[in-house]
Protein backbone atom coordinates (compact mmCIF):
# COMPACT_ATOMS: atom_id res chain seq x y z
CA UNK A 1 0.00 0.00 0.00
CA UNK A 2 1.70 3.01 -0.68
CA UNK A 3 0.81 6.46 0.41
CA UNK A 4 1.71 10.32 1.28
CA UNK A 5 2.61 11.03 4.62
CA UNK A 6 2.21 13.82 6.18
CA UNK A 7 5.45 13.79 9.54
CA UNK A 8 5.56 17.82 11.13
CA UNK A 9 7.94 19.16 13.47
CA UNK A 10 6.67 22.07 15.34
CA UNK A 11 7.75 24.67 17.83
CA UNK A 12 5.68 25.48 20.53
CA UNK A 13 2.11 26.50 19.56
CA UNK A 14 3.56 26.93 15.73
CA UNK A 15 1.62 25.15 12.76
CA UNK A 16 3.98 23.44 11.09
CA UNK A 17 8.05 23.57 11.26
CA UNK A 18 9.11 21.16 8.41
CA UNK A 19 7.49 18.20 6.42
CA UNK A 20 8.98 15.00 5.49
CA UNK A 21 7.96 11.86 3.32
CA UNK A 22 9.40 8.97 4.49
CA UNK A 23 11.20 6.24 2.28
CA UNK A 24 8.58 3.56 2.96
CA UNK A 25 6.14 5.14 0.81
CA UNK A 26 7.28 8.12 -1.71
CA UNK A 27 11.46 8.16 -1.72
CA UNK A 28 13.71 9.62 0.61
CA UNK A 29 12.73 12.19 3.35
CA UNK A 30 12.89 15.71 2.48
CA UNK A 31 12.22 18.52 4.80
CA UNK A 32 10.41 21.24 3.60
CA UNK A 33 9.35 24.16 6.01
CA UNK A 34 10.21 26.20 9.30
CA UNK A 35 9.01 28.59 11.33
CA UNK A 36 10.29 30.25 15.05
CA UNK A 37 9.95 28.91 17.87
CA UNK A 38 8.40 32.44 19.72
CA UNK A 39 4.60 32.85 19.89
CA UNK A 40 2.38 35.30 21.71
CA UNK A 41 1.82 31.84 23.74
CA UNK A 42 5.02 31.71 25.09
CA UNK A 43 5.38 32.62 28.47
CA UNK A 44 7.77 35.48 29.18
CA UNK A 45 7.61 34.76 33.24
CA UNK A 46 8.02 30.92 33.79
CA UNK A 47 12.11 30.30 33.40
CA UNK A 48 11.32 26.15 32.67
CA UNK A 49 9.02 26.98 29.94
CA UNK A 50 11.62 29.29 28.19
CA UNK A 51 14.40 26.43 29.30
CA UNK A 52 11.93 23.70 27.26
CA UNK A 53 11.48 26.27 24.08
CA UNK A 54 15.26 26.59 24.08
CA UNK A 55 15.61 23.35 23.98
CA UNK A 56 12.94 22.95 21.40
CA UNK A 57 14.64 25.57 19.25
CA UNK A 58 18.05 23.44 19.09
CA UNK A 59 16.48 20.31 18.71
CA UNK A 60 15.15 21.65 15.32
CA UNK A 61 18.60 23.27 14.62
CA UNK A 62 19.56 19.98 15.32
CA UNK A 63 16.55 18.10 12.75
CA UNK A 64 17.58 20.66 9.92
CA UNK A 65 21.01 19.70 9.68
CA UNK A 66 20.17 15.73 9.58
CA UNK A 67 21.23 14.71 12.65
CA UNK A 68 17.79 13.09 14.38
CA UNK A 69 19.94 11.56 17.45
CA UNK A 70 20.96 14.80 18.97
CA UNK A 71 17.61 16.55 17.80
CA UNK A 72 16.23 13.95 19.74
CA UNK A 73 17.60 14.08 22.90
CA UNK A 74 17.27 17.31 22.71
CA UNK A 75 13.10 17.20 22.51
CA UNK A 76 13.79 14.44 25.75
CA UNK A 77 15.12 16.99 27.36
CA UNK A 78 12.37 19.86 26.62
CA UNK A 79 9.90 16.99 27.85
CA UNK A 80 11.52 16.73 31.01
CA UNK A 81 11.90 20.32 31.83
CA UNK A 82 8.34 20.65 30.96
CA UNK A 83 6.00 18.76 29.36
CA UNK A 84 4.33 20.02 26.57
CA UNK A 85 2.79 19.06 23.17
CA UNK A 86 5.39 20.62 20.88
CA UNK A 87 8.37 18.74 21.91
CA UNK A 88 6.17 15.35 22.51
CA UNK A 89 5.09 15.87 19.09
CA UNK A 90 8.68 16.61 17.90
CA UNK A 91 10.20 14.19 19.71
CA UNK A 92 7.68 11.61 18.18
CA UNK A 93 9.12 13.08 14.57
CA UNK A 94 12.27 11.90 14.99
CA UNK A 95 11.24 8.38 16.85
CA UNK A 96 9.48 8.17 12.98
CA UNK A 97 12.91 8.95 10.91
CA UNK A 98 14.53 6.42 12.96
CA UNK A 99 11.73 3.87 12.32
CA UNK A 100 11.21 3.56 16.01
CA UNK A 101 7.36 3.31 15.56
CA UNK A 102 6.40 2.34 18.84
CA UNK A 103 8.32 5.05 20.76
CA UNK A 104 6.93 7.34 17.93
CA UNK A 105 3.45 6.57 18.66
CA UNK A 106 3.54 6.93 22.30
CA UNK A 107 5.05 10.27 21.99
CA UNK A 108 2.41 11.73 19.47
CA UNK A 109 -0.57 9.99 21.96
CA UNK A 110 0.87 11.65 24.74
CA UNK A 111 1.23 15.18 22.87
CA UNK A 112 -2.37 14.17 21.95
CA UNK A 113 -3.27 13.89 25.61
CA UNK A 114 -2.04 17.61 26.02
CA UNK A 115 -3.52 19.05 22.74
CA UNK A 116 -6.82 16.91 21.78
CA UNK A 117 -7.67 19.46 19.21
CA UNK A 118 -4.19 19.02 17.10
CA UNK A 119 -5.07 17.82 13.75
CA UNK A 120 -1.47 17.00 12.69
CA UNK A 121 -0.61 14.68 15.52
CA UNK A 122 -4.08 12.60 14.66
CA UNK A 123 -2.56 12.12 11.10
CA UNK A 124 0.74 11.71 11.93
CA UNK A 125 -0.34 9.02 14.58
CA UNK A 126 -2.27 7.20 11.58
CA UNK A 127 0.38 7.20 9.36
CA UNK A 128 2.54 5.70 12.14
CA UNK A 129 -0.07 3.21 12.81
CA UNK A 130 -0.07 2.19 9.10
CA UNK A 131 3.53 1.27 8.40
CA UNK A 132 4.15 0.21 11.70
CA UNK A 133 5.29 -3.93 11.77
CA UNK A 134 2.15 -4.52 13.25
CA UNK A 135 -0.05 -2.31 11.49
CA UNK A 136 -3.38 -1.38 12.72
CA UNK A 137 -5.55 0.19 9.66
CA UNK A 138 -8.67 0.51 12.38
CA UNK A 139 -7.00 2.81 14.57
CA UNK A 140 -5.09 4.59 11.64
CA UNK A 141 -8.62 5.37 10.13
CA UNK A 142 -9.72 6.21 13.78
CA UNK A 143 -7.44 9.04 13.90
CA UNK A 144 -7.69 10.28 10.16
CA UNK A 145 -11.38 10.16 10.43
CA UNK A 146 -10.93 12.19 14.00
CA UNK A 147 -9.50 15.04 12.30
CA UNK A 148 -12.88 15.55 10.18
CA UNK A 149 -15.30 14.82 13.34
CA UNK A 150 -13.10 17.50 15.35
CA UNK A 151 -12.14 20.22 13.09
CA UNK A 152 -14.87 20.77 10.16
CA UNK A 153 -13.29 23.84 9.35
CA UNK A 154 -9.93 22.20 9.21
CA UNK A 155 -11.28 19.06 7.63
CA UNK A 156 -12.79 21.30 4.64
CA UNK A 157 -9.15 22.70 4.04
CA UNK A 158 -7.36 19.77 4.41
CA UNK A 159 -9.72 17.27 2.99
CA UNK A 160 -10.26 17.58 -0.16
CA UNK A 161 -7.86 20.67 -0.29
CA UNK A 162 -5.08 18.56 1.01
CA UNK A 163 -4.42 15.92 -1.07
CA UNK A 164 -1.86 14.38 1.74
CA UNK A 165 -4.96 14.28 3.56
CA UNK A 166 -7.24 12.39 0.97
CA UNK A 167 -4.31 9.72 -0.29
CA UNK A 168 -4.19 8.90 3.09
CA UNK A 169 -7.72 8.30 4.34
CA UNK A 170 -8.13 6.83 0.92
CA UNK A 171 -5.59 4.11 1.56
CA UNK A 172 -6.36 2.87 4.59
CA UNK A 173 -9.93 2.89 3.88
CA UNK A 174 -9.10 0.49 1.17
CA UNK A 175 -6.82 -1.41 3.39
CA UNK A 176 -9.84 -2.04 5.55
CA UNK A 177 -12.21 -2.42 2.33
CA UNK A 178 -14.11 0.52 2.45
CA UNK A 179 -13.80 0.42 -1.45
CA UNK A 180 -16.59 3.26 -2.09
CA UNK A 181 -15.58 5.84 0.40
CA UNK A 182 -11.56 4.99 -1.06
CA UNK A 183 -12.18 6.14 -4.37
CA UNK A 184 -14.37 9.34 -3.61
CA UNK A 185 -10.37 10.18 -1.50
CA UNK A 186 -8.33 8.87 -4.05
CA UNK A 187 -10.26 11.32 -6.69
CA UNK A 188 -9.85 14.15 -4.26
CA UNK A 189 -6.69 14.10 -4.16
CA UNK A 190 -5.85 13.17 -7.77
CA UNK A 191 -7.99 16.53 -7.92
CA UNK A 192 -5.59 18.14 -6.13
CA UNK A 193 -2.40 16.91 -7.82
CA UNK A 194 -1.25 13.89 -6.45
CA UNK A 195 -0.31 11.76 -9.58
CA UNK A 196 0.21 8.53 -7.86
CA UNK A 197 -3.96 8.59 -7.36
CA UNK A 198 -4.80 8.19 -10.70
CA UNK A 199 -3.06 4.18 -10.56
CA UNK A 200 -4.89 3.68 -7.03
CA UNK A 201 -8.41 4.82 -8.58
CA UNK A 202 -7.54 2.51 -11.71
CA UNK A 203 -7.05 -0.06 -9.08
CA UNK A 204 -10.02 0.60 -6.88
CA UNK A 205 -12.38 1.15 -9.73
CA UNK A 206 -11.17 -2.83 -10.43
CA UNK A 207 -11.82 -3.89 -7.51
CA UNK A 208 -15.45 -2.19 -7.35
CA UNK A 209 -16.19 -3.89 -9.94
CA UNK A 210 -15.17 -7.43 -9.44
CA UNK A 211 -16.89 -7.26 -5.72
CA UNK A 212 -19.97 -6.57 -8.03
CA UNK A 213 -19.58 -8.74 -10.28
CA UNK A 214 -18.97 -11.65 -7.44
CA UNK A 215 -22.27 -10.36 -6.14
CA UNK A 216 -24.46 -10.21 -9.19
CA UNK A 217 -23.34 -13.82 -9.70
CA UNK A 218 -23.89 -15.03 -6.47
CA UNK A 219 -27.66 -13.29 -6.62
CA UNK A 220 -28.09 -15.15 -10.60
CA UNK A 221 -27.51 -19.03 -8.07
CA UNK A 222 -29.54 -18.01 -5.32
């Protein structure tokens, strides 16, 4: 199953700090965007919070320039100075790029447990969830489908606006045989320019087909 993930680093109360695609599914990982580290959320007052952004801030220093180890220990430490979502969901990042999917997915369900309403940990959690050893498509869809349920203003950006969004809801709603509700995704996001859909609709379209044409045969013997 192949697919377009969507794996953000983020500074404290920040969108989105870079994007990367891991090799599993679409080629190496590239990183894409940044942003600061200093919000109006930031506390100017409360020395461990500024300690944790510091360390937040070096730890993505640390991610730009490729080395994941030392970004990671880095988010560790921001977590133990003070726990917040932005360096769980950071640290969770790098547990991805070193295909440590377990460690990964506990730190994005804790960052969860801090910010509910994050859309990007939900879909970072399912893609984690789908290429994990032991994948689990049912919670993967969980979380993708989570991100519609809580955030219908989000969800009408992202999905279909985002294809990253789509391919991904698309395939693991085909991985769990949801073949109807697969191709409506796959189209959004071939809408949207991700070429890769066109093959998967090709595929689905097949399959839609075949499942009816094993009914209609069944229903001629009966």
């Amino acid at each position: 199953m192949h697919s377009i993930l969507r794996i953000l680093a983020r500074t404290h109360a920040s969108r989105s700090l870079l994007r990367s695609r891991p090799s599993s599914f679409l080629g190496p990982a590239t990183l894409r965007r940044y942003a600061t580290s200093t919000t109006p959320h930031s506390s100017a007052v409360d020395p461990g919070e500024q300690e944790a952004l510091k360390c937040l801030e070096q730890g993505t220093l640390l991610l730009e320039a490729g080395d994941v180890n030392g970004a990671k220990d880095m988010y560790k430490r921001s977590v133990e100075i003070h726990r917040n979502a932005s360096a769980l969901y950071n640290l969770g990042v790098t547990f991805y790029h070193l295909k440590d999917f377990d460690q990964a997915i506990a730190a994005w369900k804790e960052s969860i447990e801090l910010q509910p309403s994050s859309p990007d940990a939900h879909t970072n959690l399912a893609s984690a969830y789908i290429i994990s050893p032991l994948p689990r498509p049912d919670l993967a869809l969980h979380h993708l489908q989570h991100v519609h349920t809580l955030h219908p203003p989000i969800a009408a950006k992202l999905a279909p606006k985002d294809p990253e969004i789509a391919f991904n809801l698309a395939a693991v709603l085909e991985a769990t045989g949801r073949l109807e509700e697969a191709l409506e995704q796959y189209k959004r996001s071939e809408a949207y320019g991700v070429d890769r859909a066109t093959a998967h609709i090709r595929n689905v379209s097949a399959k839609i087909l075949s499942k009816r044409a094993q009914e209609n045969s069944g229903d001629k013997k009966d």
